[in-house]
N, C-alpha and C. Protein backbone atom coordinates (compact mmCIF):
# COMPACT_ATOMS: atom_id res chain seq x y z
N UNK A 1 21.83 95.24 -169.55
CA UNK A 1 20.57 94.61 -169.28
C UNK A 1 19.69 94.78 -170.53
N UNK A 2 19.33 93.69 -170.32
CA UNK A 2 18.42 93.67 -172.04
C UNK A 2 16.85 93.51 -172.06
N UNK A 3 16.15 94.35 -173.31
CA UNK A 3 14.85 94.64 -172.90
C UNK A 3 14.07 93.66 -172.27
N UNK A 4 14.47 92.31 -172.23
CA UNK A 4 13.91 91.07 -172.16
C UNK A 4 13.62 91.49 -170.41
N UNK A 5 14.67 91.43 -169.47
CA UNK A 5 15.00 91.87 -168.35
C UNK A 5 14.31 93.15 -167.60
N UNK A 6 14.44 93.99 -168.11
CA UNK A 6 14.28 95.26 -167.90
C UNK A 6 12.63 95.46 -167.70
N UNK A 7 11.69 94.85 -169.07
CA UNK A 7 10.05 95.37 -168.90
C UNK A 7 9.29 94.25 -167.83
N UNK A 8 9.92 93.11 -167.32
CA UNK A 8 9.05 92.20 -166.10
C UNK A 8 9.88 93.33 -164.85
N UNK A 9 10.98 93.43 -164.63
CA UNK A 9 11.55 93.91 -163.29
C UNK A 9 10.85 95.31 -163.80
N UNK A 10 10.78 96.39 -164.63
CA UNK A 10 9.54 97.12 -164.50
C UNK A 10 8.35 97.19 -163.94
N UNK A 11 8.30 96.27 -164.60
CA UNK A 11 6.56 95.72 -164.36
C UNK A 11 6.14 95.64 -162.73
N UNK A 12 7.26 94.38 -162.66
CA UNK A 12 7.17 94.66 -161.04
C UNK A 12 7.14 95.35 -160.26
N UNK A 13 7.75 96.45 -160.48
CA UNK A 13 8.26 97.36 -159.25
C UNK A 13 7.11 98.69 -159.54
N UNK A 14 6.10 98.77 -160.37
CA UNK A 14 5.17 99.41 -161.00
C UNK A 14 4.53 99.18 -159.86
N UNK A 15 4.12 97.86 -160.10
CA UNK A 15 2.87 96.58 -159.34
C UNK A 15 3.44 97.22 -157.83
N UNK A 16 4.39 96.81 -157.19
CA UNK A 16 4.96 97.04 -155.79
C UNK A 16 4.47 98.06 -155.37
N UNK A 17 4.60 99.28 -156.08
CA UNK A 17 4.71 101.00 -155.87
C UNK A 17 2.88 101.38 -155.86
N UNK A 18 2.35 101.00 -157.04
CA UNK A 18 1.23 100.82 -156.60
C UNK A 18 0.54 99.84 -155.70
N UNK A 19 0.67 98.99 -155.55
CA UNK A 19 0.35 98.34 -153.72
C UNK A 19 0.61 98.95 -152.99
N UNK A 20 2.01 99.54 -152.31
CA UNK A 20 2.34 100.17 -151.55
C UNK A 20 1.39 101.79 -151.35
N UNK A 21 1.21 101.95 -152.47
CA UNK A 21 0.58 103.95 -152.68
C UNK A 21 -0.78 103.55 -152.02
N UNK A 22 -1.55 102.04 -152.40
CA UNK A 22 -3.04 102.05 -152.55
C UNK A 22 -3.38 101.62 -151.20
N UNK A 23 -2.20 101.29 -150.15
CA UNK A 23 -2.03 100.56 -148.47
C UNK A 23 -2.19 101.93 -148.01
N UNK A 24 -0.91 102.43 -148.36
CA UNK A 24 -0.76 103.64 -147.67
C UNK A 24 -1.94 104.63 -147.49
N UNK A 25 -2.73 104.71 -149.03
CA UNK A 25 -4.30 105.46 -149.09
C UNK A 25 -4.84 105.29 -148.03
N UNK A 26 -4.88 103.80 -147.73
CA UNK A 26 -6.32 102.95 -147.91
C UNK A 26 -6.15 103.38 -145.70
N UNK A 27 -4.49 103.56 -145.31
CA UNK A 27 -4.66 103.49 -143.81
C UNK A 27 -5.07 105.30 -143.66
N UNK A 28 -4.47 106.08 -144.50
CA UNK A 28 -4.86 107.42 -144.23
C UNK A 28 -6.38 107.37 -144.10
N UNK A 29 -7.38 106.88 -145.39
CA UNK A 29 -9.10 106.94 -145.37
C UNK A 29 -9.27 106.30 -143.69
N UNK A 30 -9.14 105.35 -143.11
CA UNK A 30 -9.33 104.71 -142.14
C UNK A 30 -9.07 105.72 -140.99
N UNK A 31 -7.98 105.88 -140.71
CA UNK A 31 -7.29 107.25 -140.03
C UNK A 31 -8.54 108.31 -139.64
N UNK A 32 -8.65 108.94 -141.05
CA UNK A 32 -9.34 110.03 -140.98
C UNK A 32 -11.13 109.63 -140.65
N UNK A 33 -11.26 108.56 -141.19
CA UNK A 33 -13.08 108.15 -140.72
C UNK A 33 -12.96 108.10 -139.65
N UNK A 34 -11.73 107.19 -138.64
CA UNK A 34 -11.99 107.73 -137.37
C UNK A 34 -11.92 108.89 -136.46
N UNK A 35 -11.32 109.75 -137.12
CA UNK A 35 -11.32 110.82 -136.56
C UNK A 35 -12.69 111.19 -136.89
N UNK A 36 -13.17 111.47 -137.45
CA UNK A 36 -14.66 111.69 -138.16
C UNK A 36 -15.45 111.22 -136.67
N UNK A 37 -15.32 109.70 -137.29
CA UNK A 37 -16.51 109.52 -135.82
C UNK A 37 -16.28 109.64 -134.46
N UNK A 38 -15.11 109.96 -133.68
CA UNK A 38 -14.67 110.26 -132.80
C UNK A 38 -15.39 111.74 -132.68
N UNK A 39 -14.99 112.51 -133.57
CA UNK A 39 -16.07 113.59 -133.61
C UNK A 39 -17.56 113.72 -133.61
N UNK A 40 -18.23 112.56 -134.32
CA UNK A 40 -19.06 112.61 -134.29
C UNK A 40 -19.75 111.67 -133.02
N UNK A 41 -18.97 111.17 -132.08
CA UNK A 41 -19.52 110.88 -130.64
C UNK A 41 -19.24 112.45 -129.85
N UNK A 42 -18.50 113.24 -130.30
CA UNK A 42 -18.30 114.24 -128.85
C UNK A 42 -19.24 115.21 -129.60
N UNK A 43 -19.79 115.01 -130.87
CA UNK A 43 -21.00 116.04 -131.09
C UNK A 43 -21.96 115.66 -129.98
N UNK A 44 -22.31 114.40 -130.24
CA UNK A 44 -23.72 113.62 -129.18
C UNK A 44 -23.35 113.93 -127.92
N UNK A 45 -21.84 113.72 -127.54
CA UNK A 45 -22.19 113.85 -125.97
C UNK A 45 -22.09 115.56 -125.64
N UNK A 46 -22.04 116.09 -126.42
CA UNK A 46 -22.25 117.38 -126.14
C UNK A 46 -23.46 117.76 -125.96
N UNK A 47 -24.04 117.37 -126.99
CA UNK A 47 -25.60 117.52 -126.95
C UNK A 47 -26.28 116.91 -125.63
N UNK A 48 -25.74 116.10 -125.21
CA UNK A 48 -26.31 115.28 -123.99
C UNK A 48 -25.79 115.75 -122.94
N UNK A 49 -25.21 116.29 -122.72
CA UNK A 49 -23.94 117.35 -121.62
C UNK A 49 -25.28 118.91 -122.09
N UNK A 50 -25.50 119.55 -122.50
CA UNK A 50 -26.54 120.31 -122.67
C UNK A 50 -27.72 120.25 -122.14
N UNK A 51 -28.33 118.65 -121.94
CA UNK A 51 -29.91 118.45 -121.64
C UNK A 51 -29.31 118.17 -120.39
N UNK A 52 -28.42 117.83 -119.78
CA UNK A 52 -28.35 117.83 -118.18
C UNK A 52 -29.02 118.75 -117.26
N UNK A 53 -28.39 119.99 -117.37
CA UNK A 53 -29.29 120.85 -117.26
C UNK A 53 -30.78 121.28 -117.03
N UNK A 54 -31.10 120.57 -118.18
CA UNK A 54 -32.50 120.50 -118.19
C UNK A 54 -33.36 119.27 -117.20
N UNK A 55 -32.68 118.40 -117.39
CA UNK A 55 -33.19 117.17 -116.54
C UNK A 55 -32.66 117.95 -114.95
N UNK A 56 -31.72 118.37 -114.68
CA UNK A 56 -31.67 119.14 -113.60
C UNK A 56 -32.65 119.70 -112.80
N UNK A 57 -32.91 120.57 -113.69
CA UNK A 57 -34.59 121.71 -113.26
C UNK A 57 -35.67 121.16 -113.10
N UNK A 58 -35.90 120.23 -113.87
CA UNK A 58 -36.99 119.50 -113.63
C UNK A 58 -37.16 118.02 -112.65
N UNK A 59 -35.48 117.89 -112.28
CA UNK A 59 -35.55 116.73 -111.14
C UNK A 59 -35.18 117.71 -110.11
N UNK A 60 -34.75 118.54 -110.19
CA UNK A 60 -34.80 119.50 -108.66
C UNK A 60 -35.31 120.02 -107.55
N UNK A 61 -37.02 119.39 -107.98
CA UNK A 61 -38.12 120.14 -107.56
C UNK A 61 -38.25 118.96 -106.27
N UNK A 62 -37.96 117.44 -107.03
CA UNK A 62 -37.99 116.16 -106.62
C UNK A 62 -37.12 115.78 -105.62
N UNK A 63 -35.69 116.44 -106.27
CA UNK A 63 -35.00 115.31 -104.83
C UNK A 63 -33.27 116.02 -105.57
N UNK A 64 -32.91 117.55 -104.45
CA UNK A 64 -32.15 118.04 -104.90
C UNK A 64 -30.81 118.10 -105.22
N UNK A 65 -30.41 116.85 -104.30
CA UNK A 65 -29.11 116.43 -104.27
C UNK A 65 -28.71 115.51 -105.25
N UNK A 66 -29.15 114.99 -106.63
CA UNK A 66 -28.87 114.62 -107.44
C UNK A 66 -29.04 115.49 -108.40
N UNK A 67 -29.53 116.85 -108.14
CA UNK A 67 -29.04 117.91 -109.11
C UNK A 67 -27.68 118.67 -109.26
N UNK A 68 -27.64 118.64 -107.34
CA UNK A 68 -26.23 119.40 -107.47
C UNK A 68 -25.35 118.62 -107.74
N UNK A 69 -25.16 117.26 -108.06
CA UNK A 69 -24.26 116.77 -108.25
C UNK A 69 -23.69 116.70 -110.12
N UNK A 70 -24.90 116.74 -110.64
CA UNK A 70 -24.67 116.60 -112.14
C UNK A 70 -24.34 117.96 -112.60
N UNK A 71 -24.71 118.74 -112.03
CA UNK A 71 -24.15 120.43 -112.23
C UNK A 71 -22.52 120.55 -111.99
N UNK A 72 -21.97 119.78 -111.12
CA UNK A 72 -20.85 120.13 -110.96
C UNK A 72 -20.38 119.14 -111.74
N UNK A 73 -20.69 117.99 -112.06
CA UNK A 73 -20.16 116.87 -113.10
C UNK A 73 -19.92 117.68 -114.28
N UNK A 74 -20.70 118.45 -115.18
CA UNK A 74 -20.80 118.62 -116.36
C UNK A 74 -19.97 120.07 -116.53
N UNK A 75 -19.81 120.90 -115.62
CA UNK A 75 -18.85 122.43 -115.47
C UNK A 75 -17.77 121.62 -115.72
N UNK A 76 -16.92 120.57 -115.29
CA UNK A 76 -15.94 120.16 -114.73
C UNK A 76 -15.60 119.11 -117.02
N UNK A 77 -16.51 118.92 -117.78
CA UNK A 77 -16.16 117.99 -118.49
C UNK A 77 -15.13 118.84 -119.82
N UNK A 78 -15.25 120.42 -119.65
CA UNK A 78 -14.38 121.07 -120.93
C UNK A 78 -13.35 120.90 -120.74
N UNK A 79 -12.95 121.07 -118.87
CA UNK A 79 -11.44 121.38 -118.73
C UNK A 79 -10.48 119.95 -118.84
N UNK A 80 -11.23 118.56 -119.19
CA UNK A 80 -10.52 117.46 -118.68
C UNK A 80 -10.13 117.04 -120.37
N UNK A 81 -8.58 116.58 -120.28
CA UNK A 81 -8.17 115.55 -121.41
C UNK A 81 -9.00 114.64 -122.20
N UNK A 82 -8.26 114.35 -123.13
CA UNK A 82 -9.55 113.39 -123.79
C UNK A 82 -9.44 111.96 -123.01
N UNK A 83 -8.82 111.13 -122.69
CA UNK A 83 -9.10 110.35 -122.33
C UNK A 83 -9.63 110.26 -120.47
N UNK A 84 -9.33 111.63 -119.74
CA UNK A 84 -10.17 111.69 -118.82
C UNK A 84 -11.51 112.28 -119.40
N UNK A 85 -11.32 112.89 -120.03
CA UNK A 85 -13.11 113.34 -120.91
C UNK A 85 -13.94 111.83 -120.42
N UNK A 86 -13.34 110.75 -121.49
CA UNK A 86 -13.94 109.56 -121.84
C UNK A 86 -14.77 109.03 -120.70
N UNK A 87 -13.55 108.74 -119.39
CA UNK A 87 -13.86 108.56 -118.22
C UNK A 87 -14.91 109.16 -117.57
N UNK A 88 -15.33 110.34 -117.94
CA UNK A 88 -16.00 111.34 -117.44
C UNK A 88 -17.37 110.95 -117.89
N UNK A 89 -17.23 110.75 -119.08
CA UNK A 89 -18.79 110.62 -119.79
C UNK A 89 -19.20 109.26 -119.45
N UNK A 90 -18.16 108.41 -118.92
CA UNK A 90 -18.57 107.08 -118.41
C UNK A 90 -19.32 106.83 -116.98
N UNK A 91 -18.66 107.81 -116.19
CA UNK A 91 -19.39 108.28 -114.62
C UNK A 91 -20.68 108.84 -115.34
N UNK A 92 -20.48 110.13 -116.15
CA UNK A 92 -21.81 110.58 -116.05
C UNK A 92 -22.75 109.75 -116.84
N UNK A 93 -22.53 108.88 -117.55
CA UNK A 93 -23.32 107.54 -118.08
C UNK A 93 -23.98 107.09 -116.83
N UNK A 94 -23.68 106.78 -116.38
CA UNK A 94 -23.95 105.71 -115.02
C UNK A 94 -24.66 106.58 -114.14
N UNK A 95 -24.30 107.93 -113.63
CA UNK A 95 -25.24 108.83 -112.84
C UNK A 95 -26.62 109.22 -113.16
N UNK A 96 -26.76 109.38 -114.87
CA UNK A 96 -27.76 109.44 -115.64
C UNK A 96 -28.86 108.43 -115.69
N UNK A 97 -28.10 107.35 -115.44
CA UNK A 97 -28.77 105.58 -115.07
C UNK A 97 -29.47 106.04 -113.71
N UNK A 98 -28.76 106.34 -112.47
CA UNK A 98 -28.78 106.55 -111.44
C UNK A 98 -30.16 107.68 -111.20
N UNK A 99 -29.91 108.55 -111.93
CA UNK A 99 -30.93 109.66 -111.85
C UNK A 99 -32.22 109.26 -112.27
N UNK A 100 -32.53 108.66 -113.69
CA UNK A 100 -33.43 108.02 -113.86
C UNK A 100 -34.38 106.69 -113.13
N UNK A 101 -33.30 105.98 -112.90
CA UNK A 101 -33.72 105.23 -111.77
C UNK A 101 -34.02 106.06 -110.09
N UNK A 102 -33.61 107.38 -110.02
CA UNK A 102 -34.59 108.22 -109.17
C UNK A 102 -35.91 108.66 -109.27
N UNK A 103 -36.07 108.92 -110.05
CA UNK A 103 -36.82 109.67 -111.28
C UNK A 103 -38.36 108.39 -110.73
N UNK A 104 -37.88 106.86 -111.03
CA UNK A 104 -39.05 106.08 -110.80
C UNK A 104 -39.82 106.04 -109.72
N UNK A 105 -38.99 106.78 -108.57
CA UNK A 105 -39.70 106.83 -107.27
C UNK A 105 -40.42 107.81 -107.45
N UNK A 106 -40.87 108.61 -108.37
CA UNK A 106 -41.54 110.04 -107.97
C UNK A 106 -42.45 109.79 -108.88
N UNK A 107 -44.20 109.79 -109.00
CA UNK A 107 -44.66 108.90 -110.21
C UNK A 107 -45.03 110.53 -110.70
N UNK A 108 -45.41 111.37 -110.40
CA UNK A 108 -45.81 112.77 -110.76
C UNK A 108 -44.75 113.24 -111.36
N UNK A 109 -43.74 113.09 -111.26
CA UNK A 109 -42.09 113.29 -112.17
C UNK A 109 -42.57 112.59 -113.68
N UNK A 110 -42.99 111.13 -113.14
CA UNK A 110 -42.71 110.34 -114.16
C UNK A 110 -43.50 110.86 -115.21
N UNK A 111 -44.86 111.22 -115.16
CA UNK A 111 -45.93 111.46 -115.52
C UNK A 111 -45.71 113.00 -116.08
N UNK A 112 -44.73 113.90 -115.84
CA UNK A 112 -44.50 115.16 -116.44
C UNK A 112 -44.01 115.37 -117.63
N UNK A 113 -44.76 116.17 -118.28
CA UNK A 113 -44.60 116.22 -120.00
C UNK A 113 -43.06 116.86 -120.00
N UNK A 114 -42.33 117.32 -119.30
CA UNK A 114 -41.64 118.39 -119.56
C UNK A 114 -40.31 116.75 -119.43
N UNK A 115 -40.71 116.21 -118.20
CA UNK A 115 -39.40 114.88 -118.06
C UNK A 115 -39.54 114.33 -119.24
N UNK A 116 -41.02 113.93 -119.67
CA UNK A 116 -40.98 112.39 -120.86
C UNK A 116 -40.67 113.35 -122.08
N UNK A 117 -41.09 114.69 -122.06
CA UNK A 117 -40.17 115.34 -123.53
C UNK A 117 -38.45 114.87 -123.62
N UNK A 118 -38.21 115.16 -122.14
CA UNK A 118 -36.39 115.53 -121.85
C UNK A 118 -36.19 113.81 -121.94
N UNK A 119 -36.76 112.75 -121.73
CA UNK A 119 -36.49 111.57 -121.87
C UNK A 119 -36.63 110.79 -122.80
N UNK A 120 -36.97 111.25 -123.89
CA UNK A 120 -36.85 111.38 -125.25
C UNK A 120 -36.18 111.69 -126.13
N UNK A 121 -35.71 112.86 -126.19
CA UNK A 121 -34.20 113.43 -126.48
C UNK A 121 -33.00 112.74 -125.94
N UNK A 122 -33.11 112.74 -124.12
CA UNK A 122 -32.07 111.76 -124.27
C UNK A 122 -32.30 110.31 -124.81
N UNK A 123 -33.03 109.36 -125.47
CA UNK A 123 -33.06 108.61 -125.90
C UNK A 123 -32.65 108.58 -127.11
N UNK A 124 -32.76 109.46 -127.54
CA UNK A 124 -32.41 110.03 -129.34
C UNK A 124 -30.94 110.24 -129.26
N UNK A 125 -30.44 111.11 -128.21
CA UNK A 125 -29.05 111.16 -128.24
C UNK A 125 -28.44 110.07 -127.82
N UNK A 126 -28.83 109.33 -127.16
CA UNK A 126 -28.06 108.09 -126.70
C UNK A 126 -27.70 106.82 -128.11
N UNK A 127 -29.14 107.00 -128.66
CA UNK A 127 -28.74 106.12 -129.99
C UNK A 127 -27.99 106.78 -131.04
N UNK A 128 -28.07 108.04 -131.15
CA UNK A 128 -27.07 108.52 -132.04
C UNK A 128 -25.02 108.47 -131.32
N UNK A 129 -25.26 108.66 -130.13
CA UNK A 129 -23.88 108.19 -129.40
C UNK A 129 -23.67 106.76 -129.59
N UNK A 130 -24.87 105.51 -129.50
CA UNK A 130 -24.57 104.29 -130.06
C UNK A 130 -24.19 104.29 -131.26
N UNK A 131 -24.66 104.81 -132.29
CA UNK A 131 -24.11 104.59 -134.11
C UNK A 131 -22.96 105.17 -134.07
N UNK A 132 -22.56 106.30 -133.25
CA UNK A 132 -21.71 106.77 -133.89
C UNK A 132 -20.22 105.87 -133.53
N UNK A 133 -20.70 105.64 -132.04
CA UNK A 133 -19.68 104.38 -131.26
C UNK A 133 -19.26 103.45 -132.21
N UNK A 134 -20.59 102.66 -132.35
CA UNK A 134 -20.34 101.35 -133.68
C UNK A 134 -19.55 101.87 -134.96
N UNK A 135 -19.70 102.91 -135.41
CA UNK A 135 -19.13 103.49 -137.12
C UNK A 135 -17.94 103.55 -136.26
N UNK A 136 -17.78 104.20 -135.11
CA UNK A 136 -15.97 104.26 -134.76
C UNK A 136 -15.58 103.16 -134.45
N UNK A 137 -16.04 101.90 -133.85
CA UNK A 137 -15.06 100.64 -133.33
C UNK A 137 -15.26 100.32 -135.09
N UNK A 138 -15.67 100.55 -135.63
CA UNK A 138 -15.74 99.51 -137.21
C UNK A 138 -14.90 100.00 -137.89
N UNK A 139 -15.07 101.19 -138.14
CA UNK A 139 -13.00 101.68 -138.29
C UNK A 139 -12.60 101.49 -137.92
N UNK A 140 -11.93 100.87 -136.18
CA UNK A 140 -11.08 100.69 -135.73
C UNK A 140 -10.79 99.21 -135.88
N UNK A 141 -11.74 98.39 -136.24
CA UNK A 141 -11.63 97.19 -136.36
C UNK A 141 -10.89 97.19 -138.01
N UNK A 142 -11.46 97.81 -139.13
CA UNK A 142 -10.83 97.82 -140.24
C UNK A 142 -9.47 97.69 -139.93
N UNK A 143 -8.93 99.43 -139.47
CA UNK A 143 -7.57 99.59 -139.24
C UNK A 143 -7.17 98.92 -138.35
N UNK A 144 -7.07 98.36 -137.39
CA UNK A 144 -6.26 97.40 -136.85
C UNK A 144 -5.90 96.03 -137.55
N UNK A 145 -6.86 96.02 -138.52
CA UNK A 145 -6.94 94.54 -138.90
C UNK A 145 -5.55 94.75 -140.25
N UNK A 146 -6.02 95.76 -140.73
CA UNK A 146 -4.62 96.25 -141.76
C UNK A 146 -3.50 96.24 -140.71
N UNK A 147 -3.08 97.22 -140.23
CA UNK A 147 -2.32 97.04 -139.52
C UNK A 147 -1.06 95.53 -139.18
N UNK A 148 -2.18 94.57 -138.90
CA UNK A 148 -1.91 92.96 -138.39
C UNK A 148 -1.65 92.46 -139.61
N UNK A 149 -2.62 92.63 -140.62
CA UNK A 149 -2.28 91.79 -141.57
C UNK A 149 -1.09 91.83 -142.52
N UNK A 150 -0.34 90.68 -142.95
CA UNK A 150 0.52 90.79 -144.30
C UNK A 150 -0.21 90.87 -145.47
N UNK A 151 0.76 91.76 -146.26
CA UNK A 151 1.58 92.52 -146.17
C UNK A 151 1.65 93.69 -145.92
N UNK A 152 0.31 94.22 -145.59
CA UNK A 152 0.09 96.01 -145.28
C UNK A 152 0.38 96.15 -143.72
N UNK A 153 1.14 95.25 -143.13
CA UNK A 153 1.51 95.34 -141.99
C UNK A 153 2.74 95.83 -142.09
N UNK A 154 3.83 95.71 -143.48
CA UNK A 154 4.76 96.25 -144.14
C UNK A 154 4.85 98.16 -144.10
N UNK A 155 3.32 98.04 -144.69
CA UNK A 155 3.40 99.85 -144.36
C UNK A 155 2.86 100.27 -143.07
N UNK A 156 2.44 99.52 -142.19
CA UNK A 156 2.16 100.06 -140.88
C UNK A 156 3.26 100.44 -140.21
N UNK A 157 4.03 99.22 -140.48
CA UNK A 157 5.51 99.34 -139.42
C UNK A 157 6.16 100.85 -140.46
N UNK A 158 6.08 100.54 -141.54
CA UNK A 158 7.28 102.05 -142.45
C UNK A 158 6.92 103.41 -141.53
N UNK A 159 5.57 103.55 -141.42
CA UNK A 159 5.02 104.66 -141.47
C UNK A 159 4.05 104.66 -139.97
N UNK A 160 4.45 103.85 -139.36
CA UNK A 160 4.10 104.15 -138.08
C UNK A 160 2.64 103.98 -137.30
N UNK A 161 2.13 103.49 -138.26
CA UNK A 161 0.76 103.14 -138.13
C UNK A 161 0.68 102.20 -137.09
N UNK A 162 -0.31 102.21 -135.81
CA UNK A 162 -0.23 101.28 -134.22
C UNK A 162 -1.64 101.01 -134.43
N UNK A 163 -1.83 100.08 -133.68
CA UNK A 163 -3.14 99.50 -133.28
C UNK A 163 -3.81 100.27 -132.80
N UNK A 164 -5.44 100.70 -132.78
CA UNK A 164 -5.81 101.34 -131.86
C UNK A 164 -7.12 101.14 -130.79
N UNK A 165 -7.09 101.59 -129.77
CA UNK A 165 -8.54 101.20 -128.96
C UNK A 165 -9.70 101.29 -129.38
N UNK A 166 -10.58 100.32 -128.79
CA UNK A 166 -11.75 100.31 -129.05
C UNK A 166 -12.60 101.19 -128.20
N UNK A 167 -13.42 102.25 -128.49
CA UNK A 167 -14.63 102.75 -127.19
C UNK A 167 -15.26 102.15 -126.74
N UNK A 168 -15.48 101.68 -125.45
CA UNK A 168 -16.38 101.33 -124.96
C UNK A 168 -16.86 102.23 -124.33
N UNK A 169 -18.27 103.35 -124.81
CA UNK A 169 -18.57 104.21 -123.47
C UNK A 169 -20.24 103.56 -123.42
N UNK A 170 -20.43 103.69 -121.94
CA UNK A 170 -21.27 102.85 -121.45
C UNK A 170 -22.56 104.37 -121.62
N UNK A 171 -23.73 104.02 -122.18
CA UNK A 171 -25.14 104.90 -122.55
C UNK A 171 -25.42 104.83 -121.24
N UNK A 172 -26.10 106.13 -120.91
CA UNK A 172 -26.92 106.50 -119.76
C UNK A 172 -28.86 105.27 -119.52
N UNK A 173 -29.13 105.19 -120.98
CA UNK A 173 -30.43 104.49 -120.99
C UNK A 173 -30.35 103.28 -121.28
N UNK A 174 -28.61 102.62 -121.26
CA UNK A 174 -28.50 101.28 -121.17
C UNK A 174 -28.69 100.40 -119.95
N UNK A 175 -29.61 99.79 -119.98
CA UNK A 175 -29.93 98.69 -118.79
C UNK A 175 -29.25 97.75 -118.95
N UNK A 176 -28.85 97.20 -117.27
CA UNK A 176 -28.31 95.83 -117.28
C UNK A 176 -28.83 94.53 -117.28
N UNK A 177 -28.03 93.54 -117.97
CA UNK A 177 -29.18 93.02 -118.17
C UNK A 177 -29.57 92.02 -116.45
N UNK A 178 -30.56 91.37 -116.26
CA UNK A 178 -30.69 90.75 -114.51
C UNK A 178 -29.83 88.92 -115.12
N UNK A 179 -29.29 89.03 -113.87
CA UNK A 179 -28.67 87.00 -113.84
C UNK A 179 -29.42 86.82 -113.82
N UNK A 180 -29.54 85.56 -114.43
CA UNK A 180 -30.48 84.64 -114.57
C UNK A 180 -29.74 83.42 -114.77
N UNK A 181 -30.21 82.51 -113.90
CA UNK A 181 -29.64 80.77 -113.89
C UNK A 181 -30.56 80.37 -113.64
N UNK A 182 -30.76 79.13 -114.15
CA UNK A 182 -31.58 78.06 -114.33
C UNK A 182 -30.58 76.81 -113.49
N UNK A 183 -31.51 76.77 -112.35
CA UNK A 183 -31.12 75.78 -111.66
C UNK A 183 -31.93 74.23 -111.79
N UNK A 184 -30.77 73.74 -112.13
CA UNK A 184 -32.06 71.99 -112.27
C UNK A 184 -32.37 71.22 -111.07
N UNK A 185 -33.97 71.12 -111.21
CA UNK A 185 -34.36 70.72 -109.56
C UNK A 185 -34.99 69.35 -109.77
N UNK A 186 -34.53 68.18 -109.36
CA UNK A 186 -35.20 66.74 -109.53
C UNK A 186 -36.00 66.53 -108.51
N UNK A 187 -37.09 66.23 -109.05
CA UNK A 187 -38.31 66.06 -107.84
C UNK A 187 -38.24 64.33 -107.71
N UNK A 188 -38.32 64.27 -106.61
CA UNK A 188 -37.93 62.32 -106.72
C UNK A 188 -39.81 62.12 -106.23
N UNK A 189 -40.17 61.67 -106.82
CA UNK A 189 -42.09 61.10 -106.59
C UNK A 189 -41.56 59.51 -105.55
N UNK A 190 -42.03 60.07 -104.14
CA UNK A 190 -41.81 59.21 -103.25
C UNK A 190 -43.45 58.52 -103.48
N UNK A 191 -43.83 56.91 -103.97
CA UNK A 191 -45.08 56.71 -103.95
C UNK A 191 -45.08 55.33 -102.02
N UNK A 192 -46.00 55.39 -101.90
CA UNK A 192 -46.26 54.50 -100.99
C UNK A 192 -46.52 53.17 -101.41
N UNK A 193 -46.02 52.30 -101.21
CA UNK A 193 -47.03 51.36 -101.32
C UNK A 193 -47.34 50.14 -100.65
């Protein structure tokens, strides 16, 4: 084989090896940011698994059976898997909805510095559980999209790289939004004449 031969099929397989090294990088960085923000949602809901408690004591005074219930919700969230975790923080999403929307029947509740402090914080934690949600589906949207695409779909399959889920965990201070339809009503103007 003669040099003529030898420095393009070089060349090439240079070019290949680095594509291949800079795929392979590029799914590990992805990889690891999500792990990152996966972590950095179970920081928030920790933090928010903490103020339960507190919203506890101070809705207890009000109406006690939606205390004991979040007390035993939140003992119960170390010992569960991660993807029953998930589940978990999705009930207690929704109970948190639930509680607050208790919370409106009592206007002397509403009106307590100690609730609108604690309803504050959770508002703070809830948007930091939103960013951190969004930074994780946006990695996950990156890496899946590698994944799918040619040719770094080449090193997904080598090396085992799968698609992965999106979070959806539903915020405690997310409202739904109300139906609304617009119905079209023809008024027919009956005149006499």
């Amino acid at each position: 084989m003669g040099p003529q031969v030898f420095f393009p099929v070089l060349f090439v397989a240079v070019v290949l090896s680095a594509w291949a090294i800079g795929t392979y990088n590029k799914f590990i960085k992805y990889k690891n940011r999500i792990e990152e923000s996966l972590n950095g949602i179970d920081v928030a809901l920790k933090r928010r698994a903490n103020l339960i408690p507190n919203f506890v004591r101070v809705i207890e005074g009000y109406s006690t059976h939606e205390g004991k219930i979040f007390q035993e919700k939140t003992r119960q969230l170390g010992m569960l898997s991660e993807p029953d975790r998930i589940e978990q923080e999705r009930r207690i999403s929704k109970n948190i909805g639930g509680l607050l929307a208790v919370a409106e029947a009592y206007p002397d509740l509403k009106a307590s510095a100690n609730f609108l402090d604690l309803q504050n914080s959770l508002d703070e934690i809830e948007q930091d559980v939103q960013q951190a949600r969004n930074r994780y589906n946006n990695y996950i949207a990156r890496f899946n999209t590698m994944v799918e695409s040619f040719p770094a779909s080449l090193i997904a399959g080598r090396y085992h790289f799968e698609k992965q889920e999106y979070l959806a965990l539903e915020l405690a201070t997310q409202r739904e939004m109300p139906d609304v339809s617009f119905a079209i009503t023809q008024e027919t103007d009956s005149k006499e004449t």
